[in-house]
C-alpha atoms as a PDB file:
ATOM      1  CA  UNK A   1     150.238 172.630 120.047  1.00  0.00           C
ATOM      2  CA  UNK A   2     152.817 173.394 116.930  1.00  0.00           C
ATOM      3  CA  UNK A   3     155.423 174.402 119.568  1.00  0.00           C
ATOM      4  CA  UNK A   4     158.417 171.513 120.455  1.00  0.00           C
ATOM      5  CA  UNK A   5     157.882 172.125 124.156  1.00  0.00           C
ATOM      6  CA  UNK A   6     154.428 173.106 124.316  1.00  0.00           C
ATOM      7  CA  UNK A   7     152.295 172.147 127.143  1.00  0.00           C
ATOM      8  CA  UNK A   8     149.163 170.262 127.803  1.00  0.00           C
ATOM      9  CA  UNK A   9     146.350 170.100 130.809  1.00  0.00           C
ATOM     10  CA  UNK A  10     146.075 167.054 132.420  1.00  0.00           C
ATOM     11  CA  UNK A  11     142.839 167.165 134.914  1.00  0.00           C
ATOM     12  CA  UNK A  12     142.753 165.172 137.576  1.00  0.00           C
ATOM     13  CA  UNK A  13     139.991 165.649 141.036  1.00  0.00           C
ATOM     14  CA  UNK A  14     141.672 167.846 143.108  1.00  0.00           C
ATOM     15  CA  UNK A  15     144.396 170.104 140.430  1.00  0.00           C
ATOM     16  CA  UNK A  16     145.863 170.360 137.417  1.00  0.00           C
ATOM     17  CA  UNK A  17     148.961 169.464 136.062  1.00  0.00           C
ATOM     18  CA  UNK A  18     150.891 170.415 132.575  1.00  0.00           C
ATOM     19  CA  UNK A  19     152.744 168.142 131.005  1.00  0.00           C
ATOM     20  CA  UNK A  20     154.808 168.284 128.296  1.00  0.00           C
ATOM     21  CA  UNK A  21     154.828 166.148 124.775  1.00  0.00           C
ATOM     22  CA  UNK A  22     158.472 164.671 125.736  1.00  0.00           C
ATOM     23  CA  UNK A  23     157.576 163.700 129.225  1.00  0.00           C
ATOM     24  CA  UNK A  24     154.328 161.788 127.749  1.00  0.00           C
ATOM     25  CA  UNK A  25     156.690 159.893 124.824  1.00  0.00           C
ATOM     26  CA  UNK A  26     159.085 158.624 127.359  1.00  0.00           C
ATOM     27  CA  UNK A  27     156.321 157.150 129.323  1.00  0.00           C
ATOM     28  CA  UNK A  28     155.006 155.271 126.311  1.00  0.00           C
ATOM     29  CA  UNK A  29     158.093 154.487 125.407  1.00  0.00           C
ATOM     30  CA  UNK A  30     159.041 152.833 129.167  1.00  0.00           C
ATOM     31  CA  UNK A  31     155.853 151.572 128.790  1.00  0.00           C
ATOM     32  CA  UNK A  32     156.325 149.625 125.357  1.00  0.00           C
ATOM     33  CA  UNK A  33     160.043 148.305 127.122  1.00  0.00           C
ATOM     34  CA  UNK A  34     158.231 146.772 129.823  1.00  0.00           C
ATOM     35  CA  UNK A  35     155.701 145.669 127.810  1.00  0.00           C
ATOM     36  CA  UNK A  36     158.205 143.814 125.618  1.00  0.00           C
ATOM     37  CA  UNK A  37     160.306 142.461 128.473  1.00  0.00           C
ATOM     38  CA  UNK A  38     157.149 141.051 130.080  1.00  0.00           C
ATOM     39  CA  UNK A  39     156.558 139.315 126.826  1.00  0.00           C
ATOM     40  CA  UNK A  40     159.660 137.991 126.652  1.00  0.00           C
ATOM     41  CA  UNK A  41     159.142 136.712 129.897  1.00  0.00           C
ATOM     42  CA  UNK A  42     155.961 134.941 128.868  1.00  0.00           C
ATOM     43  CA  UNK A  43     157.557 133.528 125.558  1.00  0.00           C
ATOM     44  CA  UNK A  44     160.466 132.133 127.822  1.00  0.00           C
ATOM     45  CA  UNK A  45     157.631 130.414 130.241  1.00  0.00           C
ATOM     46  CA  UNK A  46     155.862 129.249 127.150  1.00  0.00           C
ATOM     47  CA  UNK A  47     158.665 127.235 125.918  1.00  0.00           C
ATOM     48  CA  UNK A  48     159.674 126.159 128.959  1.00  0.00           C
ATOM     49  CA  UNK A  49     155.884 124.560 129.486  1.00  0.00           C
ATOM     50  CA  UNK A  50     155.647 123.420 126.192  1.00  0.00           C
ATOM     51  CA  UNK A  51     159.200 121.558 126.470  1.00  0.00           C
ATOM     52  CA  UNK A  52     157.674 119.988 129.578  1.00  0.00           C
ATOM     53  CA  UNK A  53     154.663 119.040 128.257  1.00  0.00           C
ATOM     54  CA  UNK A  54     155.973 117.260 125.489  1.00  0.00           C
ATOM     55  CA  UNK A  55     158.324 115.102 128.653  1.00  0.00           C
ATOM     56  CA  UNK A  56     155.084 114.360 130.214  1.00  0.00           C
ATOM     57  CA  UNK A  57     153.501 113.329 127.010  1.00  0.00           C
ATOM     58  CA  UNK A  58     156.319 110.540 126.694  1.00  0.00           C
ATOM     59  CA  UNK A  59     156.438 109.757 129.937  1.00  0.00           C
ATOM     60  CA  UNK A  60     152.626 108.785 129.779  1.00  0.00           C
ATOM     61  CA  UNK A  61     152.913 107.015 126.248  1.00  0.00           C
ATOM     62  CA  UNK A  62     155.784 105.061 127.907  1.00  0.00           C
ATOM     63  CA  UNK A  63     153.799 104.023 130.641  1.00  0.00           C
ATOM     64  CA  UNK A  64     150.989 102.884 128.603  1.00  0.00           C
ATOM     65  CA  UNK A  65     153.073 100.822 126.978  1.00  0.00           C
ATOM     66  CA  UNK A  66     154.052  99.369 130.123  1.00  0.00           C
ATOM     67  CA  UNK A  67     150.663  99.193 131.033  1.00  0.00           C
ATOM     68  CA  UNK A  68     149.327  97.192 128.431  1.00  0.00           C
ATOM     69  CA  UNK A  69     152.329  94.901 128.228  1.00  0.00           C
ATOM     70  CA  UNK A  70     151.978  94.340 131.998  1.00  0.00           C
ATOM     71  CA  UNK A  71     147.820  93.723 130.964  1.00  0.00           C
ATOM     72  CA  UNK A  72     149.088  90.979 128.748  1.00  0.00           C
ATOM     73  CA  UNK A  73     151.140  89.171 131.025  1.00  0.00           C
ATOM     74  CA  UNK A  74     148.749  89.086 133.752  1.00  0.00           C
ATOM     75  CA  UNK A  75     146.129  87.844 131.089  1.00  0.00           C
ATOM     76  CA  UNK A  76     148.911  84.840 130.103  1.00  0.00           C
ATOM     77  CA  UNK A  77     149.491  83.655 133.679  1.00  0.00           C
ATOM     78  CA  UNK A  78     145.824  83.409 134.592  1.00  0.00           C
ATOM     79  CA  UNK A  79     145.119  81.250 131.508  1.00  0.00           C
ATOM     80  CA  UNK A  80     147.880  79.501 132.752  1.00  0.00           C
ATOM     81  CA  UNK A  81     147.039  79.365 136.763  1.00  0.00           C
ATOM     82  CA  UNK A  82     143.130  78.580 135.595  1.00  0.00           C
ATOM     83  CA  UNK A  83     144.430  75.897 133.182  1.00  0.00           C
ATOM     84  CA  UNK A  84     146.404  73.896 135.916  1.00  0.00           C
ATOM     85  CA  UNK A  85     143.689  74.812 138.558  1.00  0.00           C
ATOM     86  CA  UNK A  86     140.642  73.716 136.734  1.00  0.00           C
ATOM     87  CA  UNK A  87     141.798  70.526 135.133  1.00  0.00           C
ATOM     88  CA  UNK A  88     139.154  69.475 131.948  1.00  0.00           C
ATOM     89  CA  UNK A  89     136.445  67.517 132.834  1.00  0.00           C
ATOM     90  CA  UNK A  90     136.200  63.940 132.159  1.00  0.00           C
ATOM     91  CA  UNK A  91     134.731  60.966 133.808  1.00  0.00           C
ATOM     92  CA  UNK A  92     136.213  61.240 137.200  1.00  0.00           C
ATOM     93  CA  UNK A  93     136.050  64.605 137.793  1.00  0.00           C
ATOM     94  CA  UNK A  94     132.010  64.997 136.327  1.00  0.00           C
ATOM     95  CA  UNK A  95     128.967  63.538 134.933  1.00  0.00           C
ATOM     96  CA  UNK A  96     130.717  63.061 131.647  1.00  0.00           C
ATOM     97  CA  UNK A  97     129.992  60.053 129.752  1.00  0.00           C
ATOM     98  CA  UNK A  98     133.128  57.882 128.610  1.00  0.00           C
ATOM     99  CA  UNK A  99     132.173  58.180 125.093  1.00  0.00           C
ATOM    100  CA  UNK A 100     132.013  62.122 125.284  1.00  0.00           C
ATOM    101  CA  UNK A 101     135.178  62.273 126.863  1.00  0.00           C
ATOM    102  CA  UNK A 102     138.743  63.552 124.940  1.00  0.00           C
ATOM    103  CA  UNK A 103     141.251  61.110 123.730  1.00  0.00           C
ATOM    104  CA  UNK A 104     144.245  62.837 126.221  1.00  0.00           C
ATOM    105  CA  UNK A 105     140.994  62.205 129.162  1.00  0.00           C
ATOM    106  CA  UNK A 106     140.761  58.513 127.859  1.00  0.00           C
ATOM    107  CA  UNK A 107     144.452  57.730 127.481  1.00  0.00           C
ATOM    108  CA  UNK A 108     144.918  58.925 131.224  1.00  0.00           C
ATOM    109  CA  UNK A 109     141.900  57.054 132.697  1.00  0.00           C
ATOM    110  CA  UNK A 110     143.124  53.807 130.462  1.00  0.00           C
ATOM    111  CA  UNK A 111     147.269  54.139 131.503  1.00  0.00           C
ATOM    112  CA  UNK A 112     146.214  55.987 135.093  1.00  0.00           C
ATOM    113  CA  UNK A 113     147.059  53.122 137.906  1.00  0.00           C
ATOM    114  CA  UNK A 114     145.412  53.136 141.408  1.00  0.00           C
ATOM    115  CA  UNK A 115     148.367  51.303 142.683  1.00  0.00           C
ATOM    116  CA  UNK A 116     150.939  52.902 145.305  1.00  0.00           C
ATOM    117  CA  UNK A 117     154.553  53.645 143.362  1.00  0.00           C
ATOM    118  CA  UNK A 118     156.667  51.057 145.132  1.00  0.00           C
ATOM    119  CA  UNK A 119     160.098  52.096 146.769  1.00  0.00           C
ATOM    120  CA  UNK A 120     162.292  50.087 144.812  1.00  0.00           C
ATOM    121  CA  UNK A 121     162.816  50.250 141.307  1.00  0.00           C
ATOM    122  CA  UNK A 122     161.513  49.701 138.623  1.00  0.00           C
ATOM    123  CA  UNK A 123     162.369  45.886 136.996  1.00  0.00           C
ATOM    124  CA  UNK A 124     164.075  42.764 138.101  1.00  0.00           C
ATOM    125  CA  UNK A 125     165.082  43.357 141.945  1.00  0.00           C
ATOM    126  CA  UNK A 126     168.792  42.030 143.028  1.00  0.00           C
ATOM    127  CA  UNK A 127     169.238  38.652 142.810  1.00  0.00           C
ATOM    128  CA  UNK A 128     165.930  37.606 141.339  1.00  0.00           C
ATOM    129  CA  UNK A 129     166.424  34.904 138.388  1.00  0.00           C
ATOM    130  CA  UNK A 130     165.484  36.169 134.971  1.00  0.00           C
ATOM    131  CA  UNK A 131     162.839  34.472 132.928  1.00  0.00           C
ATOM    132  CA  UNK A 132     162.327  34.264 129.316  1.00  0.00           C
ATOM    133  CA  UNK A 133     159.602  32.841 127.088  1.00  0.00           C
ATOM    134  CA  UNK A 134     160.901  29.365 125.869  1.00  0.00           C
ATOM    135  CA  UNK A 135     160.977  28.211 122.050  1.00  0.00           C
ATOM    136  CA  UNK A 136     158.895  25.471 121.449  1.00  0.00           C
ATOM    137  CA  UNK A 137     159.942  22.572 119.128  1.00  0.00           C
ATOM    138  CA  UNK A 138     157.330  21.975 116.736  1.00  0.00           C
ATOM    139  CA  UNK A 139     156.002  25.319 115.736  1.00  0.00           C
ATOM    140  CA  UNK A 140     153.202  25.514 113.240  1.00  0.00           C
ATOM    141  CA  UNK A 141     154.579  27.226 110.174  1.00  0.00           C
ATOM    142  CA  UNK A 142     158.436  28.018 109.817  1.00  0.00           C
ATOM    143  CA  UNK A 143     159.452  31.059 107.466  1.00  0.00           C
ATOM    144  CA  UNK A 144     162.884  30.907 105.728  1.00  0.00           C
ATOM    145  CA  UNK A 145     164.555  33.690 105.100  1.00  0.00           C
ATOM    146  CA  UNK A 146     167.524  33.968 102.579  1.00  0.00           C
ATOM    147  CA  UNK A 147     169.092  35.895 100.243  1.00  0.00           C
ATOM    148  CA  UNK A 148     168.099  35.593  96.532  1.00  0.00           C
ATOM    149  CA  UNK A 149     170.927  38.123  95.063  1.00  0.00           C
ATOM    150  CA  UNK A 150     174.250  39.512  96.409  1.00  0.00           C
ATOM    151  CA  UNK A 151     174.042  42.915  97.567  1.00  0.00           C
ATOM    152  CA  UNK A 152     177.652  43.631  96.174  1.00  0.00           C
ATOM    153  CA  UNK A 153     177.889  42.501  93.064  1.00  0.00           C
ATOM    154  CA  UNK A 154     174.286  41.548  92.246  1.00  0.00           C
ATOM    155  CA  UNK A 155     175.530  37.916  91.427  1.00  0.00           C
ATOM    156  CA  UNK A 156     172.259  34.652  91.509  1.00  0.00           C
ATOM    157  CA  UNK A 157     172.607  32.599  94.887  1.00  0.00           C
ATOM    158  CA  UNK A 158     170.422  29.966  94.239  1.00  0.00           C
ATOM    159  CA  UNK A 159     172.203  27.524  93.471  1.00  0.00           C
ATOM    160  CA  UNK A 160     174.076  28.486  96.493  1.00  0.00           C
ATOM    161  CA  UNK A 161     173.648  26.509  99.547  1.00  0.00           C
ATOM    162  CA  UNK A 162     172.955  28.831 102.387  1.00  0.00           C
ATOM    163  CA  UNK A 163     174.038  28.286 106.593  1.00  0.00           C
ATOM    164  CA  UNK A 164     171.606  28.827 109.336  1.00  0.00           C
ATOM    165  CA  UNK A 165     172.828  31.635 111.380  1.00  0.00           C
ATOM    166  CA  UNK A 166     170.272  31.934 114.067  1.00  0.00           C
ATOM    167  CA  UNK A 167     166.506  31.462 114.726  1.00  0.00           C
ATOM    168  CA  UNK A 168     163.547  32.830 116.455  1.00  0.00           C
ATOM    169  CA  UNK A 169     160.398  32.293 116.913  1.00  0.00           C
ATOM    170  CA  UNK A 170     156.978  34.949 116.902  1.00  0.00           C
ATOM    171  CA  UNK A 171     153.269  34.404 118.753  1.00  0.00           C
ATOM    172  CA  UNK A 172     150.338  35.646 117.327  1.00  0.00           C
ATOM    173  CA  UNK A 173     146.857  35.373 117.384  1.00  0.00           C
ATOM    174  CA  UNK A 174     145.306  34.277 114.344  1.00  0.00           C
ATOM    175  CA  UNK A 175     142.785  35.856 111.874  1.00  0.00           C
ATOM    176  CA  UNK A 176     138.844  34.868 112.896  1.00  0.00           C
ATOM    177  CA  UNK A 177     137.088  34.754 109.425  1.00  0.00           C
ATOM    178  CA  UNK A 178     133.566  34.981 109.853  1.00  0.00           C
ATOM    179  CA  UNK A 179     131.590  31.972 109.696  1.00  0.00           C
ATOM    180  CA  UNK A 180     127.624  32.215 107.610  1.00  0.00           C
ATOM    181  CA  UNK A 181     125.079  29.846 108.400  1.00  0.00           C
ATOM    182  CA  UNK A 182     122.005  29.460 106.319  1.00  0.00           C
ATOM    183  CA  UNK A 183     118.665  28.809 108.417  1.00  0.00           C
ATOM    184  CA  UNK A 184     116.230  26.921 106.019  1.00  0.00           C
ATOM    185  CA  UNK A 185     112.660  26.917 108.120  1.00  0.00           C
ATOM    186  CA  UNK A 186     110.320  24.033 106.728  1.00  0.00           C
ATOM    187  CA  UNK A 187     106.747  23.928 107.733  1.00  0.00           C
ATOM    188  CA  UNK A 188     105.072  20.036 107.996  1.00  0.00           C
ATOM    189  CA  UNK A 189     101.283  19.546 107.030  1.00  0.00           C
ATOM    190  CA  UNK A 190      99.983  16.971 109.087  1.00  0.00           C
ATOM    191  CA  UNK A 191      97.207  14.686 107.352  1.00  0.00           C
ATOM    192  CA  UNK A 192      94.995  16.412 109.680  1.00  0.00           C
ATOM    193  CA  UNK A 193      95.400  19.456 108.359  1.00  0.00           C
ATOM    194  CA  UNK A 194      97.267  21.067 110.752  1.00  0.00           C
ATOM    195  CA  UNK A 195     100.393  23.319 109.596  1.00  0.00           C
ATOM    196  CA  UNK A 196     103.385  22.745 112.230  1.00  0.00           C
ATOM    197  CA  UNK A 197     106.149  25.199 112.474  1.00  0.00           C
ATOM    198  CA  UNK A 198     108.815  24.780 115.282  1.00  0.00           C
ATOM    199  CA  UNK A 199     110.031  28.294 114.710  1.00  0.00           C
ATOM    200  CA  UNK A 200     108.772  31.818 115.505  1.00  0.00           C
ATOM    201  CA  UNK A 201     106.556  33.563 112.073  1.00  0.00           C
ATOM    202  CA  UNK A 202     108.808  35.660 109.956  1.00  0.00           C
ATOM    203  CA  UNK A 203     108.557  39.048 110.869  1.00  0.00           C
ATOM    204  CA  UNK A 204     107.317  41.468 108.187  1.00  0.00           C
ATOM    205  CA  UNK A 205     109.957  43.857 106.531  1.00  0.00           C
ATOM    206  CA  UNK A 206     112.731  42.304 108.739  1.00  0.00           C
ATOM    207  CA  UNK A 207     116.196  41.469 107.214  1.00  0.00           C
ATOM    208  CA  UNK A 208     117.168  38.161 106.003  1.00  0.00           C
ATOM    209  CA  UNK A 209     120.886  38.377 107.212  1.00  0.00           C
ATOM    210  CA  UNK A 210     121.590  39.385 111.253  1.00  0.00           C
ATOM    211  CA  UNK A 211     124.398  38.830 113.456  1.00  0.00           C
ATOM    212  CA  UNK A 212     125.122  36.111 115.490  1.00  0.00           C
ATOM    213  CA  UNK A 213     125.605  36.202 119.615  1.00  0.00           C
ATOM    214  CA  UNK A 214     129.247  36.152 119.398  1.00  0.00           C
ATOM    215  CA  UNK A 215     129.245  39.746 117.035  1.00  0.00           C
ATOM    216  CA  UNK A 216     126.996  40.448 119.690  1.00  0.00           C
ATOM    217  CA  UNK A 217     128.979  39.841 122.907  1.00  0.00           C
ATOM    218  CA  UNK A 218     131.820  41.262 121.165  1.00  0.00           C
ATOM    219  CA  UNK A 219     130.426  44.527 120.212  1.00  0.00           C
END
Protein backbone atom coordinates (compact mmCIF):
# COMPACT_ATOMS: atom_id res chain seq x y z
CA UNK A 1 0.00 0.00 0.00
CA UNK A 2 3.03 2.67 0.81
CA UNK A 3 4.58 1.66 -2.55
CA UNK A 4 3.97 4.36 -5.78
CA UNK A 5 3.03 1.45 -8.02
CA UNK A 6 1.63 -0.91 -5.70
CA UNK A 7 -1.19 -3.07 -6.63
CA UNK A 8 -4.67 -3.79 -5.55
CA UNK A 9 -7.36 -6.88 -5.99
CA UNK A 10 -10.26 -6.08 -7.70
CA UNK A 11 -12.85 -9.23 -7.44
CA UNK A 12 -15.16 -9.65 -9.79
CA UNK A 13 -17.48 -13.40 -10.46
CA UNK A 14 -15.44 -15.25 -12.55
CA UNK A 15 -11.34 -13.72 -11.80
CA UNK A 16 -9.39 -11.33 -10.47
CA UNK A 17 -7.79 -8.45 -11.66
CA UNK A 18 -4.91 -5.98 -10.12
CA UNK A 19 -5.02 -2.71 -10.67
CA UNK A 20 -2.88 -0.15 -9.97
CA UNK A 21 -3.43 3.37 -7.89
CA UNK A 22 -2.62 5.45 -11.27
CA UNK A 23 -4.90 3.49 -13.48
CA UNK A 24 -7.84 4.04 -10.76
CA UNK A 25 -6.98 8.16 -10.56
CA UNK A 26 -7.22 8.54 -14.24
CA UNK A 27 -10.55 6.94 -14.26
CA UNK A 28 -11.86 9.34 -11.64
CA UNK A 29 -10.32 11.86 -13.13
CA UNK A 30 -12.07 11.05 -16.87
CA UNK A 31 -14.82 10.55 -14.85
CA UNK A 32 -14.98 14.10 -13.08
CA UNK A 33 -14.24 15.63 -17.06
CA UNK A 34 -17.26 14.07 -18.23
CA UNK A 35 -19.01 14.78 -15.39
CA UNK A 36 -18.25 18.49 -15.81
CA UNK A 37 -18.82 18.59 -19.56
CA UNK A 38 -22.24 16.98 -19.05
CA UNK A 39 -22.93 19.79 -16.68
CA UNK A 40 -22.00 22.21 -18.84
CA UNK A 41 -24.21 20.77 -21.18
CA UNK A 42 -27.14 21.00 -18.80
CA UNK A 43 -26.27 24.68 -17.72
CA UNK A 44 -26.21 25.56 -21.56
CA UNK A 45 -29.90 23.80 -21.92
CA UNK A 46 -30.93 25.58 -18.79
CA UNK A 47 -30.38 28.94 -20.14
CA UNK A 48 -31.46 28.23 -23.26
CA UNK A 49 -35.08 27.10 -21.60
CA UNK A 50 -35.11 29.72 -19.29
CA UNK A 51 -34.44 32.42 -22.19
CA UNK A 52 -37.43 30.77 -23.86
CA UNK A 53 -39.56 30.74 -21.18
CA UNK A 54 -39.29 34.18 -20.40
CA UNK A 55 -40.40 34.72 -24.72
CA UNK A 56 -43.36 32.68 -23.96
CA UNK A 57 -44.15 34.53 -20.84
CA UNK A 58 -44.43 37.83 -23.05
CA UNK A 59 -45.89 36.39 -25.69
CA UNK A 60 -48.86 35.27 -23.36
CA UNK A 61 -48.97 38.69 -21.36
CA UNK A 62 -49.18 40.27 -24.86
CA UNK A 63 -51.94 38.29 -25.84
CA UNK A 64 -53.89 38.92 -22.81
CA UNK A 65 -53.69 42.21 -23.42
CA UNK A 66 -55.10 41.66 -26.69
CA UNK A 67 -57.53 39.59 -25.23
CA UNK A 68 -59.07 41.80 -22.93
CA UNK A 69 -58.90 44.80 -25.22
CA UNK A 70 -60.63 42.67 -27.89
CA UNK A 71 -63.29 41.71 -24.62
CA UNK A 72 -63.92 45.40 -24.44
CA UNK A 73 -64.69 46.12 -27.83
CA UNK A 74 -66.99 43.35 -28.33
CA UNK A 75 -68.72 44.51 -24.98
CA UNK A 76 -68.99 48.34 -26.73
CA UNK A 77 -70.56 47.16 -30.00
CA UNK A 78 -73.22 45.00 -28.38
CA UNK A 79 -74.35 47.91 -26.16
CA UNK A 80 -74.35 49.57 -29.24
CA UNK A 81 -76.13 46.79 -31.68
CA UNK A 82 -78.72 46.13 -28.50
CA UNK A 83 -79.23 49.92 -28.18
CA UNK A 84 -80.33 50.44 -31.91
CA UNK A 85 -82.05 46.95 -31.90
CA UNK A 86 -84.17 47.30 -28.87
CA UNK A 87 -85.38 50.84 -29.17
CA UNK A 88 -86.82 52.19 -25.38
CA UNK A 89 -90.17 51.58 -24.75
CA UNK A 90 -92.78 54.12 -24.92
CA UNK A 91 -96.35 54.27 -25.88
CA UNK A 92 -96.24 52.73 -29.25
CA UNK A 93 -94.01 50.17 -28.81
CA UNK A 94 -95.73 48.89 -25.06
CA UNK A 95 -98.24 49.21 -22.43
CA UNK A 96 -96.58 52.36 -21.24
CA UNK A 97 -98.70 55.07 -20.08
CA UNK A 98 -98.09 58.63 -21.75
CA UNK A 99 -97.42 60.15 -18.49
CA UNK A 100 -94.64 57.48 -17.62
CA UNK A 101 -93.09 57.93 -20.77
CA UNK A 102 -89.43 60.01 -21.34
CA UNK A 103 -89.38 63.49 -22.62
CA UNK A 104 -87.02 62.31 -25.96
CA UNK A 105 -90.31 59.34 -26.19
CA UNK A 106 -92.81 62.35 -25.93
CA UNK A 107 -91.06 64.84 -28.19
CA UNK A 108 -90.98 62.01 -30.96
CA UNK A 109 -94.62 60.84 -30.54
CA UNK A 110 -95.64 64.84 -30.43
CA UNK A 111 -93.21 65.97 -33.77
CA UNK A 112 -93.51 62.10 -35.31
CA UNK A 113 -95.95 62.58 -38.57
CA UNK A 114 -97.96 59.64 -40.08
CA UNK A 115 -97.91 61.42 -43.33
CA UNK A 116 -95.94 60.04 -46.53
CA UNK A 117 -92.64 62.49 -47.24
CA UNK A 118 -93.81 64.04 -50.49
CA UNK A 119 -91.45 64.02 -53.64
CA UNK A 120 -91.05 67.54 -54.07
CA UNK A 121 -89.59 69.84 -51.80
CA UNK A 122 -90.00 71.21 -49.12
CA UNK A 123 -91.85 75.01 -49.35
CA UNK A 124 -93.46 77.11 -51.97
CA UNK A 125 -93.54 74.86 -55.30
CA UNK A 126 -92.61 76.80 -58.77
CA UNK A 127 -94.78 79.27 -59.68
CA UNK A 128 -97.13 79.25 -56.72
CA UNK A 129 -97.98 82.99 -55.49
CA UNK A 130 -96.61 83.85 -52.09
CA UNK A 131 -98.87 84.90 -49.30
CA UNK A 132 -98.28 87.00 -46.37
CA UNK A 133 -100.32 87.96 -43.32
CA UNK A 134 -101.77 91.51 -44.05
CA UNK A 135 -101.47 94.62 -41.56
CA UNK A 136 -104.58 95.71 -40.42
CA UNK A 137 -105.43 99.46 -40.06
CA UNK A 138 -106.75 100.05 -36.77
CA UNK A 139 -104.77 97.93 -34.42
CA UNK A 140 -105.59 98.00 -30.75
CA UNK A 141 -102.59 99.47 -28.99
CA UNK A 142 -99.58 101.03 -31.01
CA UNK A 143 -96.02 101.05 -29.23
CA UNK A 144 -93.56 103.85 -30.19
CA UNK A 145 -90.30 103.29 -30.15
CA UNK A 146 -87.57 106.08 -30.14
CA UNK A 147 -84.52 107.06 -28.98
CA UNK A 148 -84.26 109.05 -25.69
CA UNK A 149 -80.25 109.71 -25.84
CA UNK A 150 -77.60 109.61 -28.64
CA UNK A 151 -75.54 106.66 -28.57
CA UNK A 152 -72.43 108.79 -29.69
CA UNK A 153 -72.22 111.52 -27.82
CA UNK A 154 -74.86 110.90 -25.14
CA UNK A 155 -76.57 114.28 -26.17
CA UNK A 156 -80.99 114.71 -24.88
CA UNK A 157 -83.29 114.10 -28.06
CA UNK A 158 -86.37 115.10 -26.79
CA UNK A 159 -86.89 117.96 -27.93
CA UNK A 160 -85.93 116.40 -31.12
CA UNK A 161 -88.55 115.56 -33.54
CA UNK A 162 -88.07 112.03 -34.65
CA UNK A 163 -89.04 110.31 -38.56
CA UNK A 164 -90.91 107.12 -38.89
CA UNK A 165 -88.68 104.68 -40.52
CA UNK A 166 -90.78 101.63 -40.79
CA UNK A 167 -93.59 99.72 -38.98
CA UNK A 168 -94.86 96.38 -38.04
CA UNK A 169 -97.29 94.93 -36.49
CA UNK A 170 -97.37 91.63 -33.68
CA UNK A 171 -100.55 89.07 -32.79
CA UNK A 172 -100.97 87.76 -29.59
CA UNK A 173 -103.29 86.23 -27.47
CA UNK A 174 -104.15 88.04 -24.50
CA UNK A 175 -103.77 87.36 -20.71
CA UNK A 176 -107.18 85.47 -19.17
CA UNK A 177 -107.31 86.83 -15.52
CA UNK A 178 -109.39 84.74 -13.53
CA UNK A 179 -112.77 85.78 -12.85
CA UNK A 180 -114.37 85.01 -8.73
CA UNK A 181 -117.89 84.80 -8.22
CA UNK A 182 -119.42 84.85 -4.82
CA UNK A 183 -122.53 82.37 -4.37
CA UNK A 184 -124.70 83.86 -1.49
CA UNK A 185 -127.46 80.87 -0.75
CA UNK A 186 -130.61 82.41 1.10
CA UNK A 187 -133.13 80.15 2.62
CA UNK A 188 -137.11 81.64 2.61
CA UNK A 189 -139.47 80.72 5.62
CA UNK A 190 -142.77 80.46 4.35
CA UNK A 191 -145.63 81.63 6.87
CA UNK A 192 -146.36 78.06 6.98
CA UNK A 193 -143.47 77.15 8.39
CA UNK A 194 -141.85 75.56 5.81
CA UNK A 195 -137.95 76.35 5.18
CA UNK A 196 -137.35 76.53 1.20
CA UNK A 197 -133.93 76.16 -0.18
CA UNK A 198 -133.45 75.98 -4.04
CA UNK A 199 -129.94 74.70 -3.59
CA UNK A 200 -128.31 71.40 -2.56
CA UNK A 201 -127.35 71.35 1.78
CA UNK A 202 -123.82 72.41 2.37
CA UNK A 203 -121.72 69.60 2.64
CA UNK A 204 -119.88 69.13 5.96
CA UNK A 205 -116.03 69.91 6.04
CA UNK A 206 -116.16 70.86 2.29
CA UNK A 207 -114.25 73.98 1.00
CA UNK A 208 -115.77 77.26 0.51
CA UNK A 209 -113.73 78.16 -2.71
CA UNK A 210 -113.73 75.39 -5.89
CA UNK A 211 -113.10 75.73 -9.43
CA UNK A 212 -115.27 76.53 -12.01
CA UNK A 213 -116.12 74.17 -15.33
CA UNK A 214 -113.90 76.08 -17.51
CA UNK A 215 -110.54 75.27 -14.94
CA UNK A 216 -112.14 72.13 -15.29
CA UNK A 217 -112.34 71.48 -19.06
CA UNK A 218 -109.07 73.02 -19.27
CA UNK A 219 -107.20 70.88 -16.93
Amino acid sequence: MQEKNAFFLRVSRNNCIFTSMIEQVMDIQTAIKNLRIQMDSMQLHLDSSHEEICKLNRNNQRVEKENHALRQENKELKERRSKYEQPSKDSNNSSTPLSKENLKSEVIRRTNSLREKPDRPVGGQQGHEGHMRKMVATPDKIVEHTSCFCTNCGRDLSDIESTLEYTTQKIDIPLTSPIISEHRYRAKICNCGCCNRSYAPKKKGGNDVTFGKNIQVLV
